[in-house]
N, C-alpha and C. Protein backbone atom coordinates (compact mmCIF):
# COMPACT_ATOMS: atom_id res chain seq x y z
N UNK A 1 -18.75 -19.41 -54.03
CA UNK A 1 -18.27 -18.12 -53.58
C UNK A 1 -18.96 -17.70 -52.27
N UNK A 2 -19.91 -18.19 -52.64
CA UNK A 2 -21.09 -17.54 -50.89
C UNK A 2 -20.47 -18.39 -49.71
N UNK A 3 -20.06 -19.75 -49.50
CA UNK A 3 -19.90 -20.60 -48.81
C UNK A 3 -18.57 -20.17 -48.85
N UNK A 4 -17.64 -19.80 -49.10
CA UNK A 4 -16.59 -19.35 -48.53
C UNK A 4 -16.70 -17.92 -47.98
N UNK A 5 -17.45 -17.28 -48.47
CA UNK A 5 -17.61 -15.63 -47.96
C UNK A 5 -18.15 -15.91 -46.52
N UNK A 6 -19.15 -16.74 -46.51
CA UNK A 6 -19.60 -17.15 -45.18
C UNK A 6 -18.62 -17.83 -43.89
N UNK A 7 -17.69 -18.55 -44.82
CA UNK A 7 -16.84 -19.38 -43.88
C UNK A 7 -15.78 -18.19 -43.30
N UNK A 8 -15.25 -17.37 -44.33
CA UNK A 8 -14.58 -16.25 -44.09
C UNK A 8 -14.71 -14.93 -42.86
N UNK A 9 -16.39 -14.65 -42.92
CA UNK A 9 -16.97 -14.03 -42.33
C UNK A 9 -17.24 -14.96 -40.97
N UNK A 10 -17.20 -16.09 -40.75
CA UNK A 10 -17.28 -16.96 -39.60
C UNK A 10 -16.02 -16.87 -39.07
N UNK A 11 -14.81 -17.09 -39.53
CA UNK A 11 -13.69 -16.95 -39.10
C UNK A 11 -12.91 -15.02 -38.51
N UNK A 12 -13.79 -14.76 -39.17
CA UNK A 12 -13.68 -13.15 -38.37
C UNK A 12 -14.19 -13.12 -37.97
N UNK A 13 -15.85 -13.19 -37.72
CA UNK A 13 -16.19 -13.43 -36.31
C UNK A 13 -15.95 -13.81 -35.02
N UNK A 14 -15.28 -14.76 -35.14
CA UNK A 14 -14.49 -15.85 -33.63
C UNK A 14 -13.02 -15.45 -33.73
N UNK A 15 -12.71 -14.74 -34.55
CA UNK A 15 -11.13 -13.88 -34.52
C UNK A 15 -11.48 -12.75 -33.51
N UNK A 16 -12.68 -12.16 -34.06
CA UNK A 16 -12.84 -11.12 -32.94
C UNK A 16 -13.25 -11.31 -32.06
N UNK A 17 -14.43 -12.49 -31.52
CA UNK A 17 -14.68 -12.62 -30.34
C UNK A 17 -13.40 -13.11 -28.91
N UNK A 18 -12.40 -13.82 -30.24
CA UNK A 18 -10.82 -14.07 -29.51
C UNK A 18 -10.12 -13.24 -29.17
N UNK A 19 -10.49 -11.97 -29.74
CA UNK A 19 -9.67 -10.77 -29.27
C UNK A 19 -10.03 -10.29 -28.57
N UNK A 20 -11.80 -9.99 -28.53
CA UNK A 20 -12.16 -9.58 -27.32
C UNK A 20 -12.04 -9.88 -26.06
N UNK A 21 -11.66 -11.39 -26.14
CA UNK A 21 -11.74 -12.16 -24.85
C UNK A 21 -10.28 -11.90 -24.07
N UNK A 22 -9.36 -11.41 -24.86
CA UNK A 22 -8.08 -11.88 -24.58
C UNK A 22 -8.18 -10.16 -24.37
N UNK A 23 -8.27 -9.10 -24.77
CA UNK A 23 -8.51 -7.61 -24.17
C UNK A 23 -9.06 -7.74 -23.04
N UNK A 24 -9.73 -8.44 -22.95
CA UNK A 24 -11.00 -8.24 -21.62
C UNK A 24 -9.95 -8.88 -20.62
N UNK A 25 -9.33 -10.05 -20.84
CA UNK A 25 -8.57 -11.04 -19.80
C UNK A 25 -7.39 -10.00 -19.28
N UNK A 26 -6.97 -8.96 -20.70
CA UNK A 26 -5.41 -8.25 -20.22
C UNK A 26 -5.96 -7.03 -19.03
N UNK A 27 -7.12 -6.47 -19.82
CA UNK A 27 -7.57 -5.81 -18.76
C UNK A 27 -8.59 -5.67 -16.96
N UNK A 28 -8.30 -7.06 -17.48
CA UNK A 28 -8.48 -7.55 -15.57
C UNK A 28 -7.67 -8.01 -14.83
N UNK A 29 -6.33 -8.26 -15.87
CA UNK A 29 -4.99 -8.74 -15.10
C UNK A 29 -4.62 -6.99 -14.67
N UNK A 30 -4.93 -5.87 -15.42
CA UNK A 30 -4.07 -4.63 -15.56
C UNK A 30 -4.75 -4.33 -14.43
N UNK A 31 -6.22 -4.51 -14.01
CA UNK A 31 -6.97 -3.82 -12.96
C UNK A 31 -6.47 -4.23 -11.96
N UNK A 32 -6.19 -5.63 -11.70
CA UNK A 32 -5.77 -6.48 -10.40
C UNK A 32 -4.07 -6.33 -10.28
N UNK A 33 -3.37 -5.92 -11.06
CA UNK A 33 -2.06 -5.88 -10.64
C UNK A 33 -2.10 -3.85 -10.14
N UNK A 34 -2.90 -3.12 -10.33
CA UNK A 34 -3.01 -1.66 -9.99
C UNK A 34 -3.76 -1.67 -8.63
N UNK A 35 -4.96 -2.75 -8.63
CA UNK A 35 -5.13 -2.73 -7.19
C UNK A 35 -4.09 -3.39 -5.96
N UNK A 36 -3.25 -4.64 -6.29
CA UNK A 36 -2.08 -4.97 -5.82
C UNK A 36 -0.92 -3.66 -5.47
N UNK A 37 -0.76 -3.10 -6.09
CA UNK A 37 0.07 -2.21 -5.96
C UNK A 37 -0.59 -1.14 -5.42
N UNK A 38 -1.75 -0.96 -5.28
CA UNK A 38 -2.20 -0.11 -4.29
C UNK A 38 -2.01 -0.54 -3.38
N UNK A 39 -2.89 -1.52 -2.53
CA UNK A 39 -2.46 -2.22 -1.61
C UNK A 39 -1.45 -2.09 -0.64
N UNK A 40 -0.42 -2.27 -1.87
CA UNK A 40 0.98 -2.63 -1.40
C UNK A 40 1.71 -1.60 -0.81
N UNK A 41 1.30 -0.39 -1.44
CA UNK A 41 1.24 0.84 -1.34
C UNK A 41 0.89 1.68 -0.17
N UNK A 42 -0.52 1.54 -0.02
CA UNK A 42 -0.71 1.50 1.58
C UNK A 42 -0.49 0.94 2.72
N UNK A 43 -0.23 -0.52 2.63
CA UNK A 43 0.55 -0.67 3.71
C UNK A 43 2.15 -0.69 3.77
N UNK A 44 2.23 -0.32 2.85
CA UNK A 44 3.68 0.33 3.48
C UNK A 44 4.11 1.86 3.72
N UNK A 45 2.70 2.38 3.65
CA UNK A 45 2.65 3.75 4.09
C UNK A 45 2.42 3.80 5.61
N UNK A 46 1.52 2.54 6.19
CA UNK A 46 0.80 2.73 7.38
C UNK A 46 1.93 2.28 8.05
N UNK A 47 2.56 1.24 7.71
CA UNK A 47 3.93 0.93 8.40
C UNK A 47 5.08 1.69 8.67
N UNK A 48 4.84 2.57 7.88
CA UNK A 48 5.86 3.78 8.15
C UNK A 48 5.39 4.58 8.71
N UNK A 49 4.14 5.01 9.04
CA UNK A 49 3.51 5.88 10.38
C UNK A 49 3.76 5.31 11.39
N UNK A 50 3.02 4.33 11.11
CA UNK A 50 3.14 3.69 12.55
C UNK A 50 4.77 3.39 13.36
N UNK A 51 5.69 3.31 12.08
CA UNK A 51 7.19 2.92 13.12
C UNK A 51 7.42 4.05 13.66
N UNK A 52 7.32 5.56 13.06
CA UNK A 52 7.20 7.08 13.37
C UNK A 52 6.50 7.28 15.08
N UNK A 53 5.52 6.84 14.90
CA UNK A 53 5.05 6.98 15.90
C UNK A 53 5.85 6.42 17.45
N UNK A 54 5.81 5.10 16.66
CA UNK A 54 6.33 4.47 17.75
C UNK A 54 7.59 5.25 18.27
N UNK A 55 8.33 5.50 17.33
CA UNK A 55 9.82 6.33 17.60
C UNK A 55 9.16 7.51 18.44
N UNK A 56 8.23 8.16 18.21
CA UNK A 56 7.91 9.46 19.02
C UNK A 56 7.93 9.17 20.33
N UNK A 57 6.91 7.83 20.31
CA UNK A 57 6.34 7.81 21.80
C UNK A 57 7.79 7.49 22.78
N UNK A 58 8.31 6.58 22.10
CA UNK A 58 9.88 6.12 22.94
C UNK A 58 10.45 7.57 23.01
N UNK A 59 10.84 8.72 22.32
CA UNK A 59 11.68 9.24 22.50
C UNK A 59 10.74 10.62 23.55
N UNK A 60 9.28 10.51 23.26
CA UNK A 60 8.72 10.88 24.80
C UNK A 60 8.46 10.51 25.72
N UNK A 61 8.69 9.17 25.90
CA UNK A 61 8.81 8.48 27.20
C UNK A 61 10.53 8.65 27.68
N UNK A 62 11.16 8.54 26.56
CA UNK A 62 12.98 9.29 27.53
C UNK A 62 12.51 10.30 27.77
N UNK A 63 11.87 11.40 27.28
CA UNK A 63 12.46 13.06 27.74
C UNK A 63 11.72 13.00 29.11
N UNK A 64 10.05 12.52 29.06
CA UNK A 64 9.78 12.47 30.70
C UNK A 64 10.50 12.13 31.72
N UNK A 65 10.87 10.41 31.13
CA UNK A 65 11.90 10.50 32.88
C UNK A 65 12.82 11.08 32.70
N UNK A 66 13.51 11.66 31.72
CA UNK A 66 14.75 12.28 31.88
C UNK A 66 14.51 13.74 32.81
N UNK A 67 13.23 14.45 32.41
CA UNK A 67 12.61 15.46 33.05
C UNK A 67 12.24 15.15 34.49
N UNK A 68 11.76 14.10 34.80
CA UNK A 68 11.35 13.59 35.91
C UNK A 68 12.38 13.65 36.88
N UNK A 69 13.60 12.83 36.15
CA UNK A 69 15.04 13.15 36.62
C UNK A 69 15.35 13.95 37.34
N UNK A 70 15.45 14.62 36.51
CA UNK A 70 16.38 16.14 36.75
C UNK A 70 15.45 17.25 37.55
N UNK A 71 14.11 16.93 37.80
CA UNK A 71 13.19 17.64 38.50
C UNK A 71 13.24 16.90 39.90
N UNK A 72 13.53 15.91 40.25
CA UNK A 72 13.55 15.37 41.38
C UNK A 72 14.84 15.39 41.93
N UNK A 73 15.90 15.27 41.01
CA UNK A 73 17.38 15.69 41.87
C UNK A 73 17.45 17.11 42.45
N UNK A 74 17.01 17.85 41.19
CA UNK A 74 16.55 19.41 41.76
C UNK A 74 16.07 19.60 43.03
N UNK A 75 14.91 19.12 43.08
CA UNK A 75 14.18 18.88 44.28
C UNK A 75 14.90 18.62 45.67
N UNK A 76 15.86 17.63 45.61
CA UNK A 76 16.77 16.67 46.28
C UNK A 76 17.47 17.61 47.24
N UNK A 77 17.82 17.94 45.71
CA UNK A 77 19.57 19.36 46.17
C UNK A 77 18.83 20.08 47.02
N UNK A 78 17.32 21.03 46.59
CA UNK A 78 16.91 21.95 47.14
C UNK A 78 17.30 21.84 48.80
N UNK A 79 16.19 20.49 48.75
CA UNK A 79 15.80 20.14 50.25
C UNK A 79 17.12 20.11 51.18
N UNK A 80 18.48 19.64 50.23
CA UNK A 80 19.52 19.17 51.20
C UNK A 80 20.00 19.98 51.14
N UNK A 81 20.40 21.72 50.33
CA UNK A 81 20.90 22.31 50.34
C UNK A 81 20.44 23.51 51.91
């Protein structure tokens, strides 16, 4: 009876150390797929500033020369008028 209580109690032992191992394994896959998706997360945030930006700067580089434009024809007319 002892030699099986023992064998019994051995086999729950390494049942649980199997479970622990396999909790521990799920929860470093769960940590590393949350930091992935952070990640992933931020740069596709920064990529979307940054295309923003870029759109700004282009559409303030038209309004200058467009300003530039129209301030120098002004100018133009003045002189020839």
């Amino acid at each position: 009876m002892a030699m099986k209580m023992r064998q019994s109690l051995a086999q729950i032992e390494e049942e649980f150390r199997e479970q622990m191992e396999r909790e521990q394994n799920r929860s470093e896959r769960l940590r590393r797929t949350a930091v992935s998706r952070t990640r992933r997360r931020l740069i596709a945030r920064a990529k979307k500033r940054s295309s923003m930006r870029y759109w700004l700067l282009v559409l303030s580089l038209i309004a200058t020369a467009v300003g530039v434009a129209i301030g120098m024809l002004a100018t133009l007319n003045y002189l020839l008028a």
